[in-house]
C-alpha atoms as a PDB file:
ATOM      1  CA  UNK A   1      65.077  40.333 109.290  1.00  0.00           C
ATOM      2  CA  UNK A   2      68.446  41.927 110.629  1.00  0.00           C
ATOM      3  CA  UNK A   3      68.578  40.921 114.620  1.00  0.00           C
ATOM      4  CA  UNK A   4      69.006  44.559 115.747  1.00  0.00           C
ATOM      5  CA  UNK A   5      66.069  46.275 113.781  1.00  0.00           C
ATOM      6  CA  UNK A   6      64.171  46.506 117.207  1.00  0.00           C
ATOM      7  CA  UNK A   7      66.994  48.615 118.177  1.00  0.00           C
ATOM      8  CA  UNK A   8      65.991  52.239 118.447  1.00  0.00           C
ATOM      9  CA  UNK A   9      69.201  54.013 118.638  1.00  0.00           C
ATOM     10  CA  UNK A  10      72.550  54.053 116.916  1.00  0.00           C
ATOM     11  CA  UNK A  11      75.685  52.374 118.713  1.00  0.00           C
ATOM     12  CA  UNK A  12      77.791  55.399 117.709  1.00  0.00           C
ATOM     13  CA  UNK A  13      74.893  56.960 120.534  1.00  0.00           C
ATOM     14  CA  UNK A  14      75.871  57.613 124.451  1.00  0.00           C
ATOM     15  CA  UNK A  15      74.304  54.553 126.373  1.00  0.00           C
ATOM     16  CA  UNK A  16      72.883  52.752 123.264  1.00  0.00           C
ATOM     17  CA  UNK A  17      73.796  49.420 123.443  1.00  0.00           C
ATOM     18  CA  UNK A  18      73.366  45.937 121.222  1.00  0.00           C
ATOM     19  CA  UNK A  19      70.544  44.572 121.973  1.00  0.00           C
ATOM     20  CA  UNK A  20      70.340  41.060 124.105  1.00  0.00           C
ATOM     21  CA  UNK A  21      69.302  39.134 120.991  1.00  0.00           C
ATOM     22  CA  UNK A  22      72.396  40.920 119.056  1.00  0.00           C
ATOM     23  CA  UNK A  23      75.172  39.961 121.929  1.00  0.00           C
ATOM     24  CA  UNK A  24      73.622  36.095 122.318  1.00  0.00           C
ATOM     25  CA  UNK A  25      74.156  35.687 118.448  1.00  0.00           C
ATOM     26  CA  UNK A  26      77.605  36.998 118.809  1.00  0.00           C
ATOM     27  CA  UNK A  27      78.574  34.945 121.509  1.00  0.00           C
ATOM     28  CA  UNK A  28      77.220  31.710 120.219  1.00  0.00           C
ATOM     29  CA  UNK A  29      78.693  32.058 116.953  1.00  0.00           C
ATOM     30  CA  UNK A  30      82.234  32.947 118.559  1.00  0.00           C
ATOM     31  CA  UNK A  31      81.994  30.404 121.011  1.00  0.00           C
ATOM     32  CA  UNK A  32      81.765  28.199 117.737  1.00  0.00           C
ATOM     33  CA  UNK A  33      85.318  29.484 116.733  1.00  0.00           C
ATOM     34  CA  UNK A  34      88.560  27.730 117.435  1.00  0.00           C
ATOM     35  CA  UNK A  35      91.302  29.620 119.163  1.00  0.00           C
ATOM     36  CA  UNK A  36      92.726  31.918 116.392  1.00  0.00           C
ATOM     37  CA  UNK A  37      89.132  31.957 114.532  1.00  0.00           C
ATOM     38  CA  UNK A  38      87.768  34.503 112.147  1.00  0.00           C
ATOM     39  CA  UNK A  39      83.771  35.240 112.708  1.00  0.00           C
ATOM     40  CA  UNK A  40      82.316  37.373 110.085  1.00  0.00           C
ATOM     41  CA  UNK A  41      79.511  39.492 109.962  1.00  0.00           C
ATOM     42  CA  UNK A  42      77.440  41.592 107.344  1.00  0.00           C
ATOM     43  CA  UNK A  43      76.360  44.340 109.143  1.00  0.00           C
ATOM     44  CA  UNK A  44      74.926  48.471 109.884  1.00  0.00           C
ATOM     45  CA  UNK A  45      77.024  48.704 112.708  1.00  0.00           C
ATOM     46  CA  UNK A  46      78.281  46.887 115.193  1.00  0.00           C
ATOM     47  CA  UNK A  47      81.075  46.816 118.382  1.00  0.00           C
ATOM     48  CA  UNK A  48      82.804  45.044 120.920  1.00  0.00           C
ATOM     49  CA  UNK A  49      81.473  44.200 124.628  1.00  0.00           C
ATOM     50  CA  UNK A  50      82.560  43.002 127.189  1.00  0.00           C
ATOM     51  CA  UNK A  51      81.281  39.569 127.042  1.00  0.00           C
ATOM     52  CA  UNK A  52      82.382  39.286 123.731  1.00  0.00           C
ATOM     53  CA  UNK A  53      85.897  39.903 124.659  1.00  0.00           C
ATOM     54  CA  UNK A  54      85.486  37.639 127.643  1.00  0.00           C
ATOM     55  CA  UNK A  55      85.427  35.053 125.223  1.00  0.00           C
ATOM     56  CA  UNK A  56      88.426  35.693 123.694  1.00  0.00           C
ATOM     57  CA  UNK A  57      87.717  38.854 121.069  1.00  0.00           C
ATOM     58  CA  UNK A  58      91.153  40.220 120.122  1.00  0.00           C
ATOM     59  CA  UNK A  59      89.950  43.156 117.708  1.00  0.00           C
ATOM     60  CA  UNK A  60      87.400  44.039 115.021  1.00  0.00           C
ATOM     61  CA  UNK A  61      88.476  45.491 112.008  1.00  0.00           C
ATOM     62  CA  UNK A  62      85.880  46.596 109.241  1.00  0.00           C
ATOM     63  CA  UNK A  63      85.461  46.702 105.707  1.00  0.00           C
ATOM     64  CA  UNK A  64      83.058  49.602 103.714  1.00  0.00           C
ATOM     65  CA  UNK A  65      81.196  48.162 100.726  1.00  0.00           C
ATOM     66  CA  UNK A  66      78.918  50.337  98.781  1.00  0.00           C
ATOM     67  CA  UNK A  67      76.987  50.648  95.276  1.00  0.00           C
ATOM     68  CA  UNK A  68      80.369  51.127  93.609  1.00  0.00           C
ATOM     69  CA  UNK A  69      81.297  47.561  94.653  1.00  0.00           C
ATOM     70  CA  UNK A  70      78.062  46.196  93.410  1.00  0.00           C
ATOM     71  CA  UNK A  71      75.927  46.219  96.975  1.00  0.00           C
ATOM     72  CA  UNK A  72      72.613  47.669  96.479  1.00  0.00           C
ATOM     73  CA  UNK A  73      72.668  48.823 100.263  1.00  0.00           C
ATOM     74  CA  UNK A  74      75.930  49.960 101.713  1.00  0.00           C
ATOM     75  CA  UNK A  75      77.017  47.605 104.386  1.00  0.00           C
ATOM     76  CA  UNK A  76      80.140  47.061 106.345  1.00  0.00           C
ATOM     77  CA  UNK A  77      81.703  43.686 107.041  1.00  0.00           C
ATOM     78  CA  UNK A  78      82.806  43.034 110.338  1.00  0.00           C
ATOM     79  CA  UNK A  79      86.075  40.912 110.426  1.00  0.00           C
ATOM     80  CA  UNK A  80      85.853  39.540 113.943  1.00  0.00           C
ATOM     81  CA  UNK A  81      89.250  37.987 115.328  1.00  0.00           C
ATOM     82  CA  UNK A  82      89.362  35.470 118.488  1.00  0.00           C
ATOM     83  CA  UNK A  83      92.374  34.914 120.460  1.00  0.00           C
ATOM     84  CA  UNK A  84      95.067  32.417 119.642  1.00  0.00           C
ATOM     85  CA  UNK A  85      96.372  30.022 122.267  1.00  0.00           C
ATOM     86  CA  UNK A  86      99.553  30.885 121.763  1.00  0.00           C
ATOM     87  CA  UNK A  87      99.285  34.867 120.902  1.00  0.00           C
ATOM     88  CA  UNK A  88      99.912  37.643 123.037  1.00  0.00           C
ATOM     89  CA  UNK A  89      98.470  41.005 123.408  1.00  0.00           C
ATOM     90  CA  UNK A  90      99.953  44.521 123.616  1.00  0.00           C
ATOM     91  CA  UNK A  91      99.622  48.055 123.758  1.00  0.00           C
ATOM     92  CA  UNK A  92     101.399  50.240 121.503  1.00  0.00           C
ATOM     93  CA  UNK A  93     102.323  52.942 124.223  1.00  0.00           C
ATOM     94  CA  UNK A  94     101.698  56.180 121.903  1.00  0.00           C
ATOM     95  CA  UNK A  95      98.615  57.566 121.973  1.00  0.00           C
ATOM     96  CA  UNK A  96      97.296  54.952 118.889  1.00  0.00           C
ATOM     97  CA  UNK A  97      95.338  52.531 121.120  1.00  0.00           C
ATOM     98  CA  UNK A  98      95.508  49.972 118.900  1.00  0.00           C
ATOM     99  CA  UNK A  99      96.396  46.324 119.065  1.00  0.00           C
ATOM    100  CA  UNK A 100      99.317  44.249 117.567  1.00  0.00           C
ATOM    101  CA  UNK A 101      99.171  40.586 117.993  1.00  0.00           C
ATOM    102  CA  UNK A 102     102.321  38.633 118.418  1.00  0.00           C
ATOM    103  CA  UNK A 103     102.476  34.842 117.922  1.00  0.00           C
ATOM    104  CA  UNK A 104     104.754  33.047 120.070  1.00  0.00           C
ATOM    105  CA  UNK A 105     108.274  32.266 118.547  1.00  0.00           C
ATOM    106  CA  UNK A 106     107.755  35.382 115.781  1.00  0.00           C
ATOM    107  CA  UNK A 107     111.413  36.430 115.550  1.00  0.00           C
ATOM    108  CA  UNK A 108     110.062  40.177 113.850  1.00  0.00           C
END
């Protein structure tokens, strides 16, 4: 049984939040992951908090799968990437919040 069936709203939803058994099994299974990790998840929906990143979450992207690729059930795969020792983090300054990741000595 998915961990966040008890949940009775959708995260997209003002003040909805994952629920406690949802963030513990996200934190224990990225507290599992070396520096520079990958944690992967099969999932409805799901997004960052601030725990999460607390523990070294550097960004989430996600991946659509549907009948066409042979899934019954559409789901979405949740690529989950922890920090590298020696990465950095920045902003791009335009008004795409997104993140870039450098690695330390990266001539590019």
């Amino acid at each position: 049984e998915a961990v966040g069936a008890d949940r009775d709203c959708a995260l997209v939803d003002e003040g909805c939040e994952m629920l406690v058994a949802e963030k513990t099994l996200l934190l224990e299974g990225f507290r599992l992951l070396r520096p520079g990790g990958l944690f992967v998840s099969v999932a409805d929906e799901m997004k960052s908090f601030p725990e999460l990143v607390a523990k070294g979450l550097l960004r989430i992207e996600s991946v659509k799968v549907t009948e066409k690729d042979g899934i019954p059930v559409p789901k979405v795969i949740y690529l989950c990437f922890k920090k590298s020792a020696d990465a950095t983090i920045s902003h791009n300054k335009g008004a795409d919040p997104t993140f870039q990741t450098t690695l330390a000595g990266d001539t590019d």
